[in-house]
Every structure is written in C-alpha cells, then in structure tokens.
C-alpha atoms as a PDB file:
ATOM      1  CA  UNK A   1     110.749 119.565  93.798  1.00  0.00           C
ATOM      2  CA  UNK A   2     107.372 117.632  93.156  1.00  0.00           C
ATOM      3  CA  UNK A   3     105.204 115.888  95.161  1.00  0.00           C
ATOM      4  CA  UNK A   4     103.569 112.575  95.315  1.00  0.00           C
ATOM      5  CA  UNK A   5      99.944 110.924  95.739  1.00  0.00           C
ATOM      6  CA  UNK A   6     100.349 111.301  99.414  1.00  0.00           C
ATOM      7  CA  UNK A   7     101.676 115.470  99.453  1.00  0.00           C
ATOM      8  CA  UNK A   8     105.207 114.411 100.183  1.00  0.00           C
ATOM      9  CA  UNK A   9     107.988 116.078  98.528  1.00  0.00           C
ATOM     10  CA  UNK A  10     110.910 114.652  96.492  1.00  0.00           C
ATOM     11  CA  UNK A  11     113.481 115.532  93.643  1.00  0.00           C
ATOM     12  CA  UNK A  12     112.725 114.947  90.132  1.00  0.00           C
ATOM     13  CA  UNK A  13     115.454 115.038  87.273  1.00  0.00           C
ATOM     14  CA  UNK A  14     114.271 115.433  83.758  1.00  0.00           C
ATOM     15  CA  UNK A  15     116.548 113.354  81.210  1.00  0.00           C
ATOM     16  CA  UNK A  16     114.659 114.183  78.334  1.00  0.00           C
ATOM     17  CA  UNK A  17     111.317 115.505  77.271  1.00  0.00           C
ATOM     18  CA  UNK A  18     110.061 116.728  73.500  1.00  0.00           C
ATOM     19  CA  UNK A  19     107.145 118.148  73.127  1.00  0.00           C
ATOM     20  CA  UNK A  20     104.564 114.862  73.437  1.00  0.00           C
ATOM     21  CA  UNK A  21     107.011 112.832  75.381  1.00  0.00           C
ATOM     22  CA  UNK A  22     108.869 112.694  78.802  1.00  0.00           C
ATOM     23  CA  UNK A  23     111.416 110.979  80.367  1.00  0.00           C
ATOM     24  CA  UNK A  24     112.556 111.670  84.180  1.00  0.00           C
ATOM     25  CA  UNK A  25     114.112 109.769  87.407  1.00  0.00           C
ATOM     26  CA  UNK A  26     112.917 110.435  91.105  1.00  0.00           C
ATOM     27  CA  UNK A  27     114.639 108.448  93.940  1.00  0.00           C
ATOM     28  CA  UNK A  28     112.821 106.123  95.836  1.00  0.00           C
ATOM     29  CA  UNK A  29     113.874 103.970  98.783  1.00  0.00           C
ATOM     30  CA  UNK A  30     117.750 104.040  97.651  1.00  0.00           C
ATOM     31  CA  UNK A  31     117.096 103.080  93.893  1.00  0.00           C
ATOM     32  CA  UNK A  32     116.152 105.327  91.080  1.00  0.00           C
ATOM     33  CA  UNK A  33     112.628 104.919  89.397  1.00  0.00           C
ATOM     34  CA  UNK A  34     112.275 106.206  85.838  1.00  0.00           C
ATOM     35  CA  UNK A  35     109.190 107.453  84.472  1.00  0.00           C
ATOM     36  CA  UNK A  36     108.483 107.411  80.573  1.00  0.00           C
ATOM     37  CA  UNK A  37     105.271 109.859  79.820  1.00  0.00           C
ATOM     38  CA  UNK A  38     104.145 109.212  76.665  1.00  0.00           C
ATOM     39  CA  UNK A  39     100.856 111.137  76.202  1.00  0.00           C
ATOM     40  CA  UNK A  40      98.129 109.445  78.711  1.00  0.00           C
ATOM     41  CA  UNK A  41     100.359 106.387  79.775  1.00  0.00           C
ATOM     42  CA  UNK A  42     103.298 106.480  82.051  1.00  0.00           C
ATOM     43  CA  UNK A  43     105.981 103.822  82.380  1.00  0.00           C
ATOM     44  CA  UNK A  44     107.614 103.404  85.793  1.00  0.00           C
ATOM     45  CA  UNK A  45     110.861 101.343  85.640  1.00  0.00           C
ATOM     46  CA  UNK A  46     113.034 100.279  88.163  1.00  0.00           C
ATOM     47  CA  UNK A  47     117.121 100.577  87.092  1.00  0.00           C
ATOM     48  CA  UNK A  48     117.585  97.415  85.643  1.00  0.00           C
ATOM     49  CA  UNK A  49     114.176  97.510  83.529  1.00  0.00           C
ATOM     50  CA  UNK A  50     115.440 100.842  82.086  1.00  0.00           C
ATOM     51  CA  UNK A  51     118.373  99.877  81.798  1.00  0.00           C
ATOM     52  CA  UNK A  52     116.948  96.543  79.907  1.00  0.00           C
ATOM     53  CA  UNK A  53     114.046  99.543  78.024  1.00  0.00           C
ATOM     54  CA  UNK A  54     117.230 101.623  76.858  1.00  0.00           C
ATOM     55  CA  UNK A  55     118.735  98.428  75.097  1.00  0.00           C
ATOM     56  CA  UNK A  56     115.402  98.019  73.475  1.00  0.00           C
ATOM     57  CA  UNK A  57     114.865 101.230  72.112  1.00  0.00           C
ATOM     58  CA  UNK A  58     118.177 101.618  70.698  1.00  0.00           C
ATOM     59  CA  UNK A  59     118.012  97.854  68.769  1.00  0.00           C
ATOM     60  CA  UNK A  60     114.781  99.300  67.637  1.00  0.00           C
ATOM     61  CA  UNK A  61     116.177 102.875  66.086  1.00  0.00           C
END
C-alpha cells in the first residue's frame, strides 16, 4: 500500500525496477496508470500509451 498527494491509500504493483529505474501500475478510476521512474522524471501512462511506450521500446532494443 502507498499513498497519494492527498493521504489516500491505494495498491501499487512493481513490474520492474533496476537499480536507477522503475516501472509500476496503481489503479485509478477502473483503468490502470503506469508509472516509469527514471531518476528525477516520472512518466504516467494510461493503458493504451503503455501499451503504445512498450512497442516503442522494444523497436528501439
């Protein structure tokens, strides 16, 4: 459990983190939101622009 800007509480799943870099999914009104920490910025994508971010990382590897 975590909790957000306003104290509330809410389930967090890691999907991946490394040492400089994180990657995890809370739920939000129905829908996931993933969060990519990498260092002092933070992505927040909704499904479909993850799932559109994972398509563009893997062209890229």
């Amino acid at each position: 459990m975590n909790a957000n800007e306003n104290g509330s509480q809410f389930d967090a799943d890691i999907i991946a983190e490394t040492e400089n870099f994180a990657i995890w999914r809370s739920e939000e009104s129905d829908d996931f939101v993933y969060h990519v920490e990498m260092g002092g910025i933070t992505l927040h994508l909704a499904a479909e622009e993850w799932e559109e971010f994972v398509i563009l990382i893997k062209s890229a590897a």
